[in-house]
C-alpha atoms as a PDB file:
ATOM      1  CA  UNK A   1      91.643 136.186  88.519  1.00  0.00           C
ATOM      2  CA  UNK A   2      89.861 134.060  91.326  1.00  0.00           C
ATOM      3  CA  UNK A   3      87.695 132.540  88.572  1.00  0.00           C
ATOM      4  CA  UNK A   4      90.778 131.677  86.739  1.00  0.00           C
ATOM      5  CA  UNK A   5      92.122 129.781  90.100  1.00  0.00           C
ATOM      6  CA  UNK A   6      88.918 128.135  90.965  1.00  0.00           C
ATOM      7  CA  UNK A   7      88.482 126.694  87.927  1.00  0.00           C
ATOM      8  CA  UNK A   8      91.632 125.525  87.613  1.00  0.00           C
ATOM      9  CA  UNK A   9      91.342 124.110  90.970  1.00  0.00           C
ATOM     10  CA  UNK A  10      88.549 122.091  89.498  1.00  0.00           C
ATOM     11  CA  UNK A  11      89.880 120.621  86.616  1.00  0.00           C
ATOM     12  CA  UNK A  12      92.834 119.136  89.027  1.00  0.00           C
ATOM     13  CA  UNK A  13      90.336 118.173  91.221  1.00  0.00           C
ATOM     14  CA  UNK A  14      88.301 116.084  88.409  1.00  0.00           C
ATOM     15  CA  UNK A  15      91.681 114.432  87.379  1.00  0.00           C
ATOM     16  CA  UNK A  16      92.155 113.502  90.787  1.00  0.00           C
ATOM     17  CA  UNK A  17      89.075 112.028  91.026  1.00  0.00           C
ATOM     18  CA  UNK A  18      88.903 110.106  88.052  1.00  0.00           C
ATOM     19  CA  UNK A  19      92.177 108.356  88.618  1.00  0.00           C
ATOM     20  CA  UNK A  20      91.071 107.889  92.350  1.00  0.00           C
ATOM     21  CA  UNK A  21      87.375 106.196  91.476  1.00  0.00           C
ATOM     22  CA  UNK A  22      88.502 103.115  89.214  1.00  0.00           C
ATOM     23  CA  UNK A  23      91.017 102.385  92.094  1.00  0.00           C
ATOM     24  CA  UNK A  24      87.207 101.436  94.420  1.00  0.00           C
ATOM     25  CA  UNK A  25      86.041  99.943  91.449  1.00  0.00           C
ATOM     26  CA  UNK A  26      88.606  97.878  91.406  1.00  0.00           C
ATOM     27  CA  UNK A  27      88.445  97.233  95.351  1.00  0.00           C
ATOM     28  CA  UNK A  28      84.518  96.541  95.106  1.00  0.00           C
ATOM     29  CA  UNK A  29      85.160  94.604  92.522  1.00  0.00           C
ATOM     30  CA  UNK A  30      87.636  92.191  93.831  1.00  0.00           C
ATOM     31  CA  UNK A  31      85.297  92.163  97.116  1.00  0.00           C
ATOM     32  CA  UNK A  32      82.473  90.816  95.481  1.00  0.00           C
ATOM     33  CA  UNK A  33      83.898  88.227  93.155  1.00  0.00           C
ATOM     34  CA  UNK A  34      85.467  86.613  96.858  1.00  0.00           C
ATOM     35  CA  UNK A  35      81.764  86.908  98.276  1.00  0.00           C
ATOM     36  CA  UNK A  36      80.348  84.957  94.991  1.00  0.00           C
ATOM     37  CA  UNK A  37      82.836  82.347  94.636  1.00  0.00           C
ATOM     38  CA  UNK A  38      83.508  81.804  98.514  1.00  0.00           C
ATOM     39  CA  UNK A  39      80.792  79.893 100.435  1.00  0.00           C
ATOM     40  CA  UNK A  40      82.872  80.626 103.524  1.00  0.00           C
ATOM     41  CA  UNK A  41      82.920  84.538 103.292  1.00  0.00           C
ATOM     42  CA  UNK A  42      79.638  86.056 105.509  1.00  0.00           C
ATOM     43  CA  UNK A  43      80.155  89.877 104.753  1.00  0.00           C
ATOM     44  CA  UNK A  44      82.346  92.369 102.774  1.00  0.00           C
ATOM     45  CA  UNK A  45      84.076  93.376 106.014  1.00  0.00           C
ATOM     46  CA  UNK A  46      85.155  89.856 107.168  1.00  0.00           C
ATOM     47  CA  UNK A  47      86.755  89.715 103.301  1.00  0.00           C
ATOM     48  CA  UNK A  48      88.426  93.064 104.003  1.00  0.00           C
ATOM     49  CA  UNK A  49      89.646  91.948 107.065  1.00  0.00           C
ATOM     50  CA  UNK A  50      90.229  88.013 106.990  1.00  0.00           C
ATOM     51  CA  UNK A  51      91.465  87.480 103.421  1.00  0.00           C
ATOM     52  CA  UNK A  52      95.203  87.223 103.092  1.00  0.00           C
ATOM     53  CA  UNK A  53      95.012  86.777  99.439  1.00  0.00           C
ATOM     54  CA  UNK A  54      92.754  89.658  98.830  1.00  0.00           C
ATOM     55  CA  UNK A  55      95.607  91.701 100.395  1.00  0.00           C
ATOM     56  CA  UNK A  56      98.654  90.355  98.685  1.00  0.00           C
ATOM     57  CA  UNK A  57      96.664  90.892  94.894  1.00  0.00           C
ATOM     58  CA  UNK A  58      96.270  94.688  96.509  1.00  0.00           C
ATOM     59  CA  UNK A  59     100.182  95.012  97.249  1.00  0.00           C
ATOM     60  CA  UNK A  60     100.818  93.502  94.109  1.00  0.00           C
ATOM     61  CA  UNK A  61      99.029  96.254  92.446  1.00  0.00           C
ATOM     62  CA  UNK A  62     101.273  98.619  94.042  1.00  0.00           C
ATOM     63  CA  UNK A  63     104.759  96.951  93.458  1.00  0.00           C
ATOM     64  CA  UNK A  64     103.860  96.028  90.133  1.00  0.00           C
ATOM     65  CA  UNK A  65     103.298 100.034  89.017  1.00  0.00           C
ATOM     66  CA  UNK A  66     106.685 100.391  90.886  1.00  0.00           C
ATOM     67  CA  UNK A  67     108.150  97.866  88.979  1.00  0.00           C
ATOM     68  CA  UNK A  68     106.861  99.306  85.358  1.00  0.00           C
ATOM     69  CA  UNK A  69     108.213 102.651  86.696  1.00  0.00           C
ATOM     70  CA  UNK A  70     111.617 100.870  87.033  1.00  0.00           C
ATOM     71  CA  UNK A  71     112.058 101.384  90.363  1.00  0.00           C
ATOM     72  CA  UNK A  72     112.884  97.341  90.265  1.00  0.00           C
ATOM     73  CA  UNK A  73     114.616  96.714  93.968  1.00  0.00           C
ATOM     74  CA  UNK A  74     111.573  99.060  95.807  1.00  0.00           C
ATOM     75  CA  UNK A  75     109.323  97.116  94.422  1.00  0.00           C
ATOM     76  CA  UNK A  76     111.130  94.028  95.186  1.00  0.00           C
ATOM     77  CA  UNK A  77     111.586  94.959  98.912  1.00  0.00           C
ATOM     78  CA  UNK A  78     107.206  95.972  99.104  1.00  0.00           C
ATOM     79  CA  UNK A  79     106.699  92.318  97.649  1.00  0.00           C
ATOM     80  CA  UNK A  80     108.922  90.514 100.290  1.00  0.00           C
ATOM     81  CA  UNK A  81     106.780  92.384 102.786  1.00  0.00           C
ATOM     82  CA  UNK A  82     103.768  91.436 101.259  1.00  0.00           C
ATOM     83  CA  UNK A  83     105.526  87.773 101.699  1.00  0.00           C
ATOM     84  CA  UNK A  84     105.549  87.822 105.325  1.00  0.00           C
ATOM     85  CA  UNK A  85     102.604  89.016 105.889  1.00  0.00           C
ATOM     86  CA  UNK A  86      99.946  86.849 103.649  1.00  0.00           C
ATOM     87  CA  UNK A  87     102.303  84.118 102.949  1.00  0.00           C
ATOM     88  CA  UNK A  88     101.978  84.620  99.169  1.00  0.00           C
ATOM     89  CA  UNK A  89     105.289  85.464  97.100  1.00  0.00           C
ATOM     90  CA  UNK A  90     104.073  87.204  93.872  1.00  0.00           C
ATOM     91  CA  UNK A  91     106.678  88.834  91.919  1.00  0.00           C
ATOM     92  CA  UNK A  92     106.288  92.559  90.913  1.00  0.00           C
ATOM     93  CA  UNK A  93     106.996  91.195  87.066  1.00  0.00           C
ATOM     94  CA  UNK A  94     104.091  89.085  87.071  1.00  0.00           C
ATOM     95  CA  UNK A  95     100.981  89.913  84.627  1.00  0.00           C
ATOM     96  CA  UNK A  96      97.214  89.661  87.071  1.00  0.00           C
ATOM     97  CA  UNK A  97      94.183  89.703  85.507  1.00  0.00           C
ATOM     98  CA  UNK A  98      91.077  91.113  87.390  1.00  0.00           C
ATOM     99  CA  UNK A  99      89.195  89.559  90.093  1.00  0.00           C
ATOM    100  CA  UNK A 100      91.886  87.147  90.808  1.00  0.00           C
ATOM    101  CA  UNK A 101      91.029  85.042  94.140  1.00  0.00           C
ATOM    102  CA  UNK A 102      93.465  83.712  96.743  1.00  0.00           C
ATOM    103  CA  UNK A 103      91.696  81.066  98.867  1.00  0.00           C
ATOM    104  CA  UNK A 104      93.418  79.920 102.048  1.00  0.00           C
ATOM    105  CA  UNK A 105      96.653  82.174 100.299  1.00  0.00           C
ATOM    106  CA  UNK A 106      99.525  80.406 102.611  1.00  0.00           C
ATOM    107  CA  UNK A 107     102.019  79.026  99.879  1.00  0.00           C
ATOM    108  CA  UNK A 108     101.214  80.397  96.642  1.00  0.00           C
ATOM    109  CA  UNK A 109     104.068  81.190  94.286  1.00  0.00           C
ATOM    110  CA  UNK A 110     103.677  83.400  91.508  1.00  0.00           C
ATOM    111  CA  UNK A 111     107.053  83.767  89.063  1.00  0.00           C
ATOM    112  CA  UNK A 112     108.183  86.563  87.722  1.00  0.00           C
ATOM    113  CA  UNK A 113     106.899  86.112  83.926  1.00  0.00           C
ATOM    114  CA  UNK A 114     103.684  84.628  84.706  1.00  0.00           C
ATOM    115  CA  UNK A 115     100.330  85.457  83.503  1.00  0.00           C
ATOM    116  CA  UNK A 116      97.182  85.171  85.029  1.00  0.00           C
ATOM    117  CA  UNK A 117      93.710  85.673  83.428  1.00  0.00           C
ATOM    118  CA  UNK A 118      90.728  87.180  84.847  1.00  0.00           C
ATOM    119  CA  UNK A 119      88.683  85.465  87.654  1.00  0.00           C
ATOM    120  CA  UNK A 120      90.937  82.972  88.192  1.00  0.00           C
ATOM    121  CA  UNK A 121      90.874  81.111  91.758  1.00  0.00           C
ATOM    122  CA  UNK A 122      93.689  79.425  93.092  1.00  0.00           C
ATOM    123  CA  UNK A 123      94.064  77.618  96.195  1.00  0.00           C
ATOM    124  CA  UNK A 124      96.933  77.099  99.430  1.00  0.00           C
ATOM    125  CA  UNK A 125     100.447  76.084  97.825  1.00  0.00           C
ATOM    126  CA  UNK A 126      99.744  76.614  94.315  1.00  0.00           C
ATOM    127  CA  UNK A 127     103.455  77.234  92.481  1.00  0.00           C
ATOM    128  CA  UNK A 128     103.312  78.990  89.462  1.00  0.00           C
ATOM    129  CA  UNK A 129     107.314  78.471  88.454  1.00  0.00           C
ATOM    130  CA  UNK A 130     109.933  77.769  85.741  1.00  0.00           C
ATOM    131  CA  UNK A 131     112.107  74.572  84.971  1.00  0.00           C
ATOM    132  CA  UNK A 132     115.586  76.326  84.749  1.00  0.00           C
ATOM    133  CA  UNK A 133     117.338  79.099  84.287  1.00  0.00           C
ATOM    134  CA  UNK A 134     117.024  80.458  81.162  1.00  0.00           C
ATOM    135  CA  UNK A 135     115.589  83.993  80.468  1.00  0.00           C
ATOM    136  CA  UNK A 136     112.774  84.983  78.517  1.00  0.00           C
ATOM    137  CA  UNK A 137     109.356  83.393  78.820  1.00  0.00           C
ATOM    138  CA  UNK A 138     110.378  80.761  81.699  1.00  0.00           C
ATOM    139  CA  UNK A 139     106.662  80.712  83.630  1.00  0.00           C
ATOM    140  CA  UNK A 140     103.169  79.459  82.727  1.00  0.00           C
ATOM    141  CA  UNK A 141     100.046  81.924  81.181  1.00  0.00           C
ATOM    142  CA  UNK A 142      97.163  80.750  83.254  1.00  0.00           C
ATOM    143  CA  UNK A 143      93.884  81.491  81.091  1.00  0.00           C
ATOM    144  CA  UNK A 144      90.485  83.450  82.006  1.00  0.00           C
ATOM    145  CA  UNK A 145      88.084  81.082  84.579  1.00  0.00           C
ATOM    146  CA  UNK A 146      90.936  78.342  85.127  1.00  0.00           C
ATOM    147  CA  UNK A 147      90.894  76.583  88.545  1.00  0.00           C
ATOM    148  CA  UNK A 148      93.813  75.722  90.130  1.00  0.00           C
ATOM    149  CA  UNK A 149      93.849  73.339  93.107  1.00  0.00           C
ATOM    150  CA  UNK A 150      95.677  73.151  96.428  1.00  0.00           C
ATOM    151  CA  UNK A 151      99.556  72.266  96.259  1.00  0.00           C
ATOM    152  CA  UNK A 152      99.419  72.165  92.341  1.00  0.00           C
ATOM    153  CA  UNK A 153     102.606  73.074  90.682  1.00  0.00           C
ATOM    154  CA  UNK A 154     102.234  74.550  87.082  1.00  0.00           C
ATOM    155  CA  UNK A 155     105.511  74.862  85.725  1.00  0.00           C
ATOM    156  CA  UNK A 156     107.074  76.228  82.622  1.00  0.00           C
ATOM    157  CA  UNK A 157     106.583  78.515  79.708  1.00  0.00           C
ATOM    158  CA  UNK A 158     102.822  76.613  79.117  1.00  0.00           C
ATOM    159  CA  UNK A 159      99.462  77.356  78.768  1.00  0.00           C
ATOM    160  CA  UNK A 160      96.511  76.577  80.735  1.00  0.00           C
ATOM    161  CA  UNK A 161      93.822  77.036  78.882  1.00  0.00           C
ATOM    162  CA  UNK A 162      90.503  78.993  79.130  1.00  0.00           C
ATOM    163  CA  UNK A 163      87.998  77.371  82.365  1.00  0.00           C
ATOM    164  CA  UNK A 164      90.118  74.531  82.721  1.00  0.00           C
ATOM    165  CA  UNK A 165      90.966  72.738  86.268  1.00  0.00           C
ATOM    166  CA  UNK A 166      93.843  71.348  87.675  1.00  0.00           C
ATOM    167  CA  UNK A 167      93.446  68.707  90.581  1.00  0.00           C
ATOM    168  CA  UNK A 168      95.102  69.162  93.627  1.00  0.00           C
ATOM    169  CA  UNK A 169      98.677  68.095  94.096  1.00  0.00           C
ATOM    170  CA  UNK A 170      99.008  67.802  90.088  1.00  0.00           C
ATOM    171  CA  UNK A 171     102.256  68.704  88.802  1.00  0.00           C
ATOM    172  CA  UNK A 172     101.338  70.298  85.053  1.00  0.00           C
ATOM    173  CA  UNK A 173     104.603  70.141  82.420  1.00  0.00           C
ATOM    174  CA  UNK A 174     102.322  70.492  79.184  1.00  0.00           C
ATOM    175  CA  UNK A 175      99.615  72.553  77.895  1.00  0.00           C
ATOM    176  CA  UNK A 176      96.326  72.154  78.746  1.00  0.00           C
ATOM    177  CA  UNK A 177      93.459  72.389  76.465  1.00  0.00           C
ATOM    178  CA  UNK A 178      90.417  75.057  76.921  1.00  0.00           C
ATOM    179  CA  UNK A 179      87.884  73.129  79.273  1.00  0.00           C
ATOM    180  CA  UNK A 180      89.659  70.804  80.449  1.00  0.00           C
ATOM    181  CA  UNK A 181      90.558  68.461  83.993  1.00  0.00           C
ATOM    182  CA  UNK A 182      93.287  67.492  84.521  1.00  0.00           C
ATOM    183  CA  UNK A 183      95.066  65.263  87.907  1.00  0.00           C
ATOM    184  CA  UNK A 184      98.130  63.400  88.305  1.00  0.00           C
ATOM    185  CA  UNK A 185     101.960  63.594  88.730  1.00  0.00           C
ATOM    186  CA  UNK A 186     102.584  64.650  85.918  1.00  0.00           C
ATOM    187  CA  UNK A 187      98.814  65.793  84.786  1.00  0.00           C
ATOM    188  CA  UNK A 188      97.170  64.283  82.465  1.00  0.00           C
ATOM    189  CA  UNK A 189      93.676  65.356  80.798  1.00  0.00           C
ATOM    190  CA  UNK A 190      90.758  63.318  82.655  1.00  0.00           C
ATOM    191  CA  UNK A 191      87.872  65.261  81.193  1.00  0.00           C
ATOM    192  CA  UNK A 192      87.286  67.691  77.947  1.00  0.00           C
ATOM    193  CA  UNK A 193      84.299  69.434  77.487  1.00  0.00           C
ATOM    194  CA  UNK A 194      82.625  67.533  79.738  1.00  0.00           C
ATOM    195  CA  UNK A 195      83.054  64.179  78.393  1.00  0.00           C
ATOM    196  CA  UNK A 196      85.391  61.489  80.449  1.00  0.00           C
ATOM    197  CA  UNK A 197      89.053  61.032  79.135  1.00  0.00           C
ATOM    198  CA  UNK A 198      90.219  57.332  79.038  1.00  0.00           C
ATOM    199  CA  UNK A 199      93.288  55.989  78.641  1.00  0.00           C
ATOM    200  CA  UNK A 200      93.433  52.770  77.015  1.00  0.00           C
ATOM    201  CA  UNK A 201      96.646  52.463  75.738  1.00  0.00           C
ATOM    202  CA  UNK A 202      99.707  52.923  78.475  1.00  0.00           C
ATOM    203  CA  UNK A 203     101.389  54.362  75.844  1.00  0.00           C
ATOM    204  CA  UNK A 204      99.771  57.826  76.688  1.00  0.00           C
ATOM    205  CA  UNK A 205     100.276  57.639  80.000  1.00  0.00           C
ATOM    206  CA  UNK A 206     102.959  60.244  80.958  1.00  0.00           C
ATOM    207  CA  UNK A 207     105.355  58.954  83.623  1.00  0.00           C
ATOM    208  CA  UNK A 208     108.916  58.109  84.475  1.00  0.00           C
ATOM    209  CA  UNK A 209     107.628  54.111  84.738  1.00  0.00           C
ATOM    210  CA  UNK A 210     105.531  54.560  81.221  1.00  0.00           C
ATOM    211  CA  UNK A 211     108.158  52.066  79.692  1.00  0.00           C
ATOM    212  CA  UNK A 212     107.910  49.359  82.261  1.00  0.00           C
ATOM    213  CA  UNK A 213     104.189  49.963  81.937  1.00  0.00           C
ATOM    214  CA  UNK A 214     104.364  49.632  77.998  1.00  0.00           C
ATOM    215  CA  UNK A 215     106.497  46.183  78.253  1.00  0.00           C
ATOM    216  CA  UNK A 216     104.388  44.973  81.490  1.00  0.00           C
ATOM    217  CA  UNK A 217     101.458  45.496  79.132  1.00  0.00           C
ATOM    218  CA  UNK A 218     103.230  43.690  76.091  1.00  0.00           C
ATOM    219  CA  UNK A 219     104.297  40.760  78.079  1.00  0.00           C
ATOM    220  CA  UNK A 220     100.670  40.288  79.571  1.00  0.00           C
ATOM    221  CA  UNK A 221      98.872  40.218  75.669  1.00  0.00           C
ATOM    222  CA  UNK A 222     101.701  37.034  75.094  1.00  0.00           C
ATOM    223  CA  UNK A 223     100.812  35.260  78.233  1.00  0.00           C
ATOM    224  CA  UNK A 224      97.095  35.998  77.533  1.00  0.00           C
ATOM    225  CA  UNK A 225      97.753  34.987  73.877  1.00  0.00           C
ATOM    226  CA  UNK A 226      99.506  31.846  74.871  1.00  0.00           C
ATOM    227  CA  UNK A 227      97.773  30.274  77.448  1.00  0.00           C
ATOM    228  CA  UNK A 228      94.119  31.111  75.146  1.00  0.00           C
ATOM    229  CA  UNK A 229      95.931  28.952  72.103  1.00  0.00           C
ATOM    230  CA  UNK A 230      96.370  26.144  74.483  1.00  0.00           C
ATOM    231  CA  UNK A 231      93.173  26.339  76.608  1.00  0.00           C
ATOM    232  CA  UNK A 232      91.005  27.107  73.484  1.00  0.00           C
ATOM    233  CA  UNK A 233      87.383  28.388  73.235  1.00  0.00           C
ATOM    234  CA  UNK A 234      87.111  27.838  76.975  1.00  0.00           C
ATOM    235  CA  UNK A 235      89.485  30.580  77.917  1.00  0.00           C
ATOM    236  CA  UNK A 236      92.451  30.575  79.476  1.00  0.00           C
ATOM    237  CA  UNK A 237      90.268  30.480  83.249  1.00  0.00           C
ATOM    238  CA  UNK A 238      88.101  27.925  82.004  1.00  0.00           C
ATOM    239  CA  UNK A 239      88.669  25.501  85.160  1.00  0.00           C
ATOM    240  CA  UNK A 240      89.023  27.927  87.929  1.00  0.00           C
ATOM    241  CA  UNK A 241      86.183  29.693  86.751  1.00  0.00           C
ATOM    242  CA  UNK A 242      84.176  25.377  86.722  1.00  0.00           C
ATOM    243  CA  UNK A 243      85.206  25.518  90.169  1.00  0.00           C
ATOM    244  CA  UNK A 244      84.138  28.856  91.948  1.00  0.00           C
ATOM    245  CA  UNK A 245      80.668  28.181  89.998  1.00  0.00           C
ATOM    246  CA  UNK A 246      80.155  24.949  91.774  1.00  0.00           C
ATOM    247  CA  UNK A 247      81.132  26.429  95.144  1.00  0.00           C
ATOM    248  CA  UNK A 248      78.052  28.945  94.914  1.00  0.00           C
ATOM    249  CA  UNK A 249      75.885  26.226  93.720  1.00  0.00           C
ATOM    250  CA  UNK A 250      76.824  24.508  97.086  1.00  0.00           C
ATOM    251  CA  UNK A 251      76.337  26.950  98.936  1.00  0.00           C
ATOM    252  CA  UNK A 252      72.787  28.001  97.846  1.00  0.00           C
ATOM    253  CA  UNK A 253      71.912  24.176  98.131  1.00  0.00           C
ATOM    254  CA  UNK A 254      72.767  24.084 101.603  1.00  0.00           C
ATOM    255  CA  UNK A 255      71.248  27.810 102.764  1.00  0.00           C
ATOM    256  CA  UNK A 256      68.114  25.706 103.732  1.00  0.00           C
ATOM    257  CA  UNK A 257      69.741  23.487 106.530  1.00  0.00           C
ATOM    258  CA  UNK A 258      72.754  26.162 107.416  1.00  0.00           C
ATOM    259  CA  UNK A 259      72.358  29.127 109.428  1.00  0.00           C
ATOM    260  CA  UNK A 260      74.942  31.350 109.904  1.00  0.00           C
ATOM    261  CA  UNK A 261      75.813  32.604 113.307  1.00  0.00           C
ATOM    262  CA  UNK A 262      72.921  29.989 114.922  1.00  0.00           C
ATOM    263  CA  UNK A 263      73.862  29.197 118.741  1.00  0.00           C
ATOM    264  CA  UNK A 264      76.154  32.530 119.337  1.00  0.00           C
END
């Protein structure tokens, strides 16, 4: 009979242990991908006492389980407490992937339907949010390896895709392609695998003033194409730039006899 209970005793004890064990792994995980991306961080113990963000992906962990086990305002209440203390507002509905990295953490906003990839890094006053109030699929899916700068807003049911970068202070509206940069209000892509992005035609530039930039642009090739049919050959600049070249020539003619700043 004491067999019996000791071994029983054991199996529990195994269970225990193996649900217990990937919980560390998970800890020294998440410890070590802050000491390999963070120049800043000296030891494991000044992460696991001086990283905000570490802490709010840790509560997260917790509310989230609560929230899959429907127990929707507890979790709600643990994530507002996680709020005030790290700064960082994720919402138990939110989809982390591992190794996610915090930096700074004072800001960051993290909606409800949201997905984030594995080792991800985003910085101070990053907003992951929605455009309006419809239900559903209202907040962005943030791809493995993506940067994120600081005060970037990613907004919408979008994608950002797979070790891509976002400038600080961008505000993205659109997808972004796989290994990609992208900066500006709204973003636009600035580099793709590694090769610069130009834009040479305004009308790809995304912005509220792209249509006084299109017919600023159209009313410049007329002027250009009128004054160059009267000028001719010469160019429309033909006489100014006569003038500015015999200037210099004056100049180096007299550097001989002139010195500047003599007698001060």
């Amino acid at each position: 009979m004491a067999g019996g209970t000791t071994s029983v005793a054991l199996a529990a004890t195994e269970r225990v242990f193996a649900q217990v064990m990937p919980v560390f792994d998970r800890i020294r995980e998440d410890i070590n991908s802050i000491l390999e991306r963070d120049p800043a961080a000296r030891s494991r113990l000044e992460i696991l006492l001086c990283y905000p963000g570490l802490w709010a992906v840790w509560i997260y962990r917790i509310s989230h389980w609560l929230n899959k086990s429907k127990l929707y305002l507890t979790a709600r209440v643990l994530s507002q407490v996680s709020r005030f203390l790290t700064g960082v507002d994720i919402h138990p509905g939110a989809l982390l992937g591992r190794r996610l990295f915090i930096d700074h953490a004072t800001g960051v906003v993290i909606g409800e339907t949201a997905i984030v990839g594995s080792d991800v890094t985003l910085y101070q006053g990053v907003t992951l949010g929605g455009t309006g109030k419809g239900h559903g699929k209202r907040h962005p899916t943030i791809c493995d390896g993506v940067f994120i700068g600081n005060n970037a807003n990613v907004l919408g049911n979008i994608t950002v895709g797979q070790n891509s970068r976002v400038g600080a202070g961008s505000v993205v509206l659109g997808d972004v392609p796989p290994n990609s940069t992208v900066v500006g209000v709204p973003a636009h892509i600035v580099y793709r695998n590694g090769q610069r992005v130009l834009i040479t035609d305004p009308h790809e530039v995304k912005d509220p003033l792209s249509d006084a930039l299109i017919a600023l642009s159209d009313r410049v090739d007329q002027l250009e194409q009128k004054l160059g049919a009267r000028v001719g050959k010469a160019g429309p600049f033909a006489a100014e730039d006569a003038d500015r070249t015999a200037y210099r020539d004056e100049l180096d003619r007299l550097a001989g006899y002139v010195s500047m700043g003599e007698g001060i």
